[in-house]
N, C-alpha and C. Protein backbone atom coordinates (compact mmCIF):
# COMPACT_ATOMS: atom_id res chain seq x y z
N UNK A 1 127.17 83.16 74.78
CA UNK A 1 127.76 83.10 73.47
C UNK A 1 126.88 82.30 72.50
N UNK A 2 126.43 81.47 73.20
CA UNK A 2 125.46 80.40 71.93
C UNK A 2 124.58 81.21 71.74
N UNK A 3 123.87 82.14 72.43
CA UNK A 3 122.54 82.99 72.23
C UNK A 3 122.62 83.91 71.01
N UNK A 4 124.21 83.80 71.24
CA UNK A 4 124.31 85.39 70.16
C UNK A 4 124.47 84.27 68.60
N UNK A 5 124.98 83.16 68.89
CA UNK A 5 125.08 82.57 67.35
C UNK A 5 123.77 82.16 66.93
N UNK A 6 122.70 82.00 67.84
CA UNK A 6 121.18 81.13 67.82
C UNK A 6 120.58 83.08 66.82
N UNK A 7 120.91 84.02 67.77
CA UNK A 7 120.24 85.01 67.36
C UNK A 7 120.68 85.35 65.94
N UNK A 8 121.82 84.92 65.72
CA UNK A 8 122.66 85.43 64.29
C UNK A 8 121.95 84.50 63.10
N UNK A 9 121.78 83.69 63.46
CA UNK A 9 120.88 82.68 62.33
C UNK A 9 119.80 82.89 62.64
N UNK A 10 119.02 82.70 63.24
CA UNK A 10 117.33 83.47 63.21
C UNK A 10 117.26 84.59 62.50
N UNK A 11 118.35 85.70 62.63
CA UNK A 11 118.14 86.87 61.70
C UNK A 11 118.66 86.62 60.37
N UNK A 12 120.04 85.79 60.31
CA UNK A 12 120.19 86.00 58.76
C UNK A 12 118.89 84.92 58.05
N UNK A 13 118.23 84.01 58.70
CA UNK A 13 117.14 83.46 58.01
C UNK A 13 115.62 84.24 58.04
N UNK A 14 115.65 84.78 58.62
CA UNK A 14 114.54 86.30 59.15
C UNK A 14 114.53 87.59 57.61
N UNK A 15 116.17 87.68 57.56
CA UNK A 15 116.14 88.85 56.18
C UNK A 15 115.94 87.88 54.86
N UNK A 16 116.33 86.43 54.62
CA UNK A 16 115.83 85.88 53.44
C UNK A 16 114.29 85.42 53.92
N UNK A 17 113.39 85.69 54.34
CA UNK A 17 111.90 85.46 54.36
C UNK A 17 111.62 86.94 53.97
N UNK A 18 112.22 87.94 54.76
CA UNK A 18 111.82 89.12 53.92
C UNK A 18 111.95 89.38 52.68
N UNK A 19 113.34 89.33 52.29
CA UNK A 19 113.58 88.73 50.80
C UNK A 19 112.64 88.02 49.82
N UNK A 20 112.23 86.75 50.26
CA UNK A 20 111.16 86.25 49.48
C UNK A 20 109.60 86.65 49.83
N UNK A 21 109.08 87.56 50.53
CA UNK A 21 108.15 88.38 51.09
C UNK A 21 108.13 89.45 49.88
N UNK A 22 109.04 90.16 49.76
CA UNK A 22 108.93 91.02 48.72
C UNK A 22 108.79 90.46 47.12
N UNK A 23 109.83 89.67 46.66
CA UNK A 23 110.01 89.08 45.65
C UNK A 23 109.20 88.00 44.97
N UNK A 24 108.37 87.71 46.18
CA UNK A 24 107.34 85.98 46.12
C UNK A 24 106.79 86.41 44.69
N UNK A 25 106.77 85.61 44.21
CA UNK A 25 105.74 85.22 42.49
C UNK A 25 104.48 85.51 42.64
N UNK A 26 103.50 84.48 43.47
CA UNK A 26 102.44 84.28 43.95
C UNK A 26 101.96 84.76 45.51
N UNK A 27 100.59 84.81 45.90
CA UNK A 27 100.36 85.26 46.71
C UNK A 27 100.60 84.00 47.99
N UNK A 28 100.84 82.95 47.57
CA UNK A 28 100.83 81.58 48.74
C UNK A 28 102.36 81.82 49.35
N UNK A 29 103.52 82.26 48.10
CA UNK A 29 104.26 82.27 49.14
C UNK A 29 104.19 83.60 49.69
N UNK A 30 103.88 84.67 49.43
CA UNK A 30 103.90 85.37 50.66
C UNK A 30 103.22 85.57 51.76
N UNK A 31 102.53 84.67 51.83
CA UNK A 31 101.78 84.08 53.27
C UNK A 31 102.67 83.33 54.02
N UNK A 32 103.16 82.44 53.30
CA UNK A 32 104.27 81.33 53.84
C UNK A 32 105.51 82.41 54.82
N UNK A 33 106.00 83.35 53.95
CA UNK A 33 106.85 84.02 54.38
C UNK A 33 106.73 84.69 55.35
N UNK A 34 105.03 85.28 55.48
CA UNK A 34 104.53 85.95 56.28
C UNK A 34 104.61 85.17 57.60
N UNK A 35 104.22 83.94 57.67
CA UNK A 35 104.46 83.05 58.96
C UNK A 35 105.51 82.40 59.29
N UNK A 36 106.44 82.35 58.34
CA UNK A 36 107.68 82.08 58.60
C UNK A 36 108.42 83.08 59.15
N UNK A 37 108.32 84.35 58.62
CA UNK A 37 108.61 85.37 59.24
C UNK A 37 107.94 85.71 60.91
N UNK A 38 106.84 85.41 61.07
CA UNK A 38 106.08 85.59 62.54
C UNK A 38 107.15 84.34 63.18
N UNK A 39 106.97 83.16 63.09
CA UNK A 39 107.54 82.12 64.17
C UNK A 39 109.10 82.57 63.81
N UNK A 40 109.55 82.61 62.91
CA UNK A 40 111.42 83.56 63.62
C UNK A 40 111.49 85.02 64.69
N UNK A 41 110.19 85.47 64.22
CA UNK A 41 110.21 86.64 65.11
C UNK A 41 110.01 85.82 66.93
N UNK A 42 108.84 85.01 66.78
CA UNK A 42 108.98 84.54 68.12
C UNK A 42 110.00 83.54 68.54
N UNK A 43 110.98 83.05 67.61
CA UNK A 43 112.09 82.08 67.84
C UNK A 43 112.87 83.18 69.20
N UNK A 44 112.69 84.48 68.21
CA UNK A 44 113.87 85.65 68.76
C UNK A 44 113.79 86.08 70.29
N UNK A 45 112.41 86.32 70.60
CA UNK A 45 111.56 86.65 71.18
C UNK A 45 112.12 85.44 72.27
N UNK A 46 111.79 84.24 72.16
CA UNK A 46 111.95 83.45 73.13
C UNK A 46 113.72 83.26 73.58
N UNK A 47 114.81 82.80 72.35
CA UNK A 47 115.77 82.95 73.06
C UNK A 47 115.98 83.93 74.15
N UNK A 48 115.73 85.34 73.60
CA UNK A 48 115.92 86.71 74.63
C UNK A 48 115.31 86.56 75.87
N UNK A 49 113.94 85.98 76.05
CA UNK A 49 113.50 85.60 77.46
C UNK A 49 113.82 84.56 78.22
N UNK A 50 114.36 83.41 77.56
CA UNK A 50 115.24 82.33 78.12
C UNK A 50 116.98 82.88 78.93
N UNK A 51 117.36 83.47 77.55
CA UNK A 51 119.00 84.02 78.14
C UNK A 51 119.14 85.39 79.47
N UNK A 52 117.37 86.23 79.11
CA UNK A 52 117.31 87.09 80.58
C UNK A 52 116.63 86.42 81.51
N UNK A 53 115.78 85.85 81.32
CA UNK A 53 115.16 85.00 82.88
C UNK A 53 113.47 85.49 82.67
N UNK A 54 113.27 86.30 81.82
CA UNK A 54 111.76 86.68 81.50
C UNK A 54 110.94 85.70 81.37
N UNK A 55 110.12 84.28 81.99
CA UNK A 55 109.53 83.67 81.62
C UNK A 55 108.31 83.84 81.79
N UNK A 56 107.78 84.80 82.13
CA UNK A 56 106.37 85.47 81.85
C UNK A 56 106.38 85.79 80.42
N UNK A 57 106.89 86.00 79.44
CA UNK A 57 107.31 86.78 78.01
C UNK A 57 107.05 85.09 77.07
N UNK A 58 106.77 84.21 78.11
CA UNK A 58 106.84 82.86 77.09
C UNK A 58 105.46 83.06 76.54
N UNK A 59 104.46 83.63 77.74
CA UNK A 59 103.18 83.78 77.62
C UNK A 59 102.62 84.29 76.87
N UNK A 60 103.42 85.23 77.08
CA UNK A 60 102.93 86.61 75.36
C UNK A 60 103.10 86.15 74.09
N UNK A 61 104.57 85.40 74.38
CA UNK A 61 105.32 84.72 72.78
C UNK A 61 104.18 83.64 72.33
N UNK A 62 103.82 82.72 72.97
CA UNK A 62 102.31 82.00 72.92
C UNK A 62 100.97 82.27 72.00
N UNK A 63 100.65 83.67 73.15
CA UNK A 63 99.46 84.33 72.35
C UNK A 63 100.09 84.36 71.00
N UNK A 64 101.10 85.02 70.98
CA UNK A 64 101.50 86.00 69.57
C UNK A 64 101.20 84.58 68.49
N UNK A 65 101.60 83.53 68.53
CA UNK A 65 102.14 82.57 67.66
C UNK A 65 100.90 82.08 67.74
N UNK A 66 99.56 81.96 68.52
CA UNK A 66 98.46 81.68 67.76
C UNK A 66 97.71 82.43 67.51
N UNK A 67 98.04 83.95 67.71
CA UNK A 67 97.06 84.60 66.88
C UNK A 67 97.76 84.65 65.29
N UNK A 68 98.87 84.27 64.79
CA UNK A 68 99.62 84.66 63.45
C UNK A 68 99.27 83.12 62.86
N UNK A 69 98.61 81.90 63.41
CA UNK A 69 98.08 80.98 63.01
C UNK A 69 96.60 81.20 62.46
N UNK A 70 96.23 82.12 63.18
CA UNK A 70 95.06 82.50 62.92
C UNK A 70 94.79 83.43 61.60
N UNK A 71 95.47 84.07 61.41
CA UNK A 71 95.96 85.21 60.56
C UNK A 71 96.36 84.63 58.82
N UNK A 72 97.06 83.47 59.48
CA UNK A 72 97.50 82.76 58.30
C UNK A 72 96.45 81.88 57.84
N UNK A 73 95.72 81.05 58.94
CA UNK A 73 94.09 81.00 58.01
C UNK A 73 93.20 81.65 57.49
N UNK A 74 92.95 83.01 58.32
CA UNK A 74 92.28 84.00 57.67
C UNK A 74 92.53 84.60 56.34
N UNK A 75 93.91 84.75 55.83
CA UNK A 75 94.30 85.11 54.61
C UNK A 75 94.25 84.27 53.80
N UNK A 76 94.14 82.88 54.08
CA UNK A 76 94.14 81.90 53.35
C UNK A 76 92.94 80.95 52.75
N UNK A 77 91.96 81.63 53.72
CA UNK A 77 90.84 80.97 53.32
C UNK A 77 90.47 82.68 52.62
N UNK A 78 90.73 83.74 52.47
CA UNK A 78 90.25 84.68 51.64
C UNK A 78 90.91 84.44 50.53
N UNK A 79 92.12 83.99 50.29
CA UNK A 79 92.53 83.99 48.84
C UNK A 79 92.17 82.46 48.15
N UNK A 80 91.49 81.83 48.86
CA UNK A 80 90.65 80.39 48.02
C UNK A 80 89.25 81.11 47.47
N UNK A 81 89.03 81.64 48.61
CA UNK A 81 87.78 82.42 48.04
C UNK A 81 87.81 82.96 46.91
N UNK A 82 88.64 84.09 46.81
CA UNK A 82 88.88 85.05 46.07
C UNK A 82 89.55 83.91 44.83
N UNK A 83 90.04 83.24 44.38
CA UNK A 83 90.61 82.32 43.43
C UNK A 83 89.01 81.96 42.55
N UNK A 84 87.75 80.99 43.38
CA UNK A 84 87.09 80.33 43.14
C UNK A 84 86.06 81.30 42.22
């Protein structure tokens, strides 16, 4: 039962990052959103492998969350660039 309330707030905070993903002003926050959006996706990701017993899936959730670190520097050092 807690899984399903943990999952219910990860998503209703999951559709307002999309929300401000679309709507963002500037290009910083939709980077922000963009990685805010990646680590809720792996929030999700991990409850589901905790509540089934998948703990090989922590491994993957891992990779995933530093390659979207990576991603988020890469876009970020192109739009300083691209600013200067």
């Amino acid at each position: 039962m807690i899984y399903l309330i943990l999952d219910l707030l990860v998503i209703v905070s999951l559709v307002l990052m999309i929300v401000k993903l679309i709507l963002g002003p500037t290009a910083w926050d939709r980077v922000l959103a963009f990685a805010s959006m990646s680590s809720k996706i792996s929030i999700i990701s991990l409850i589901y492998a905790i509540n089934k017993g998948f703990f090989v899936m922590i491994d993957i959730i891992i990779i995933f969350l530093v390659l979207n670190l990576w991603g988020v520097v890469i876009i970020s050092r192109f739009l300083e660039r691209r600013r200067k």
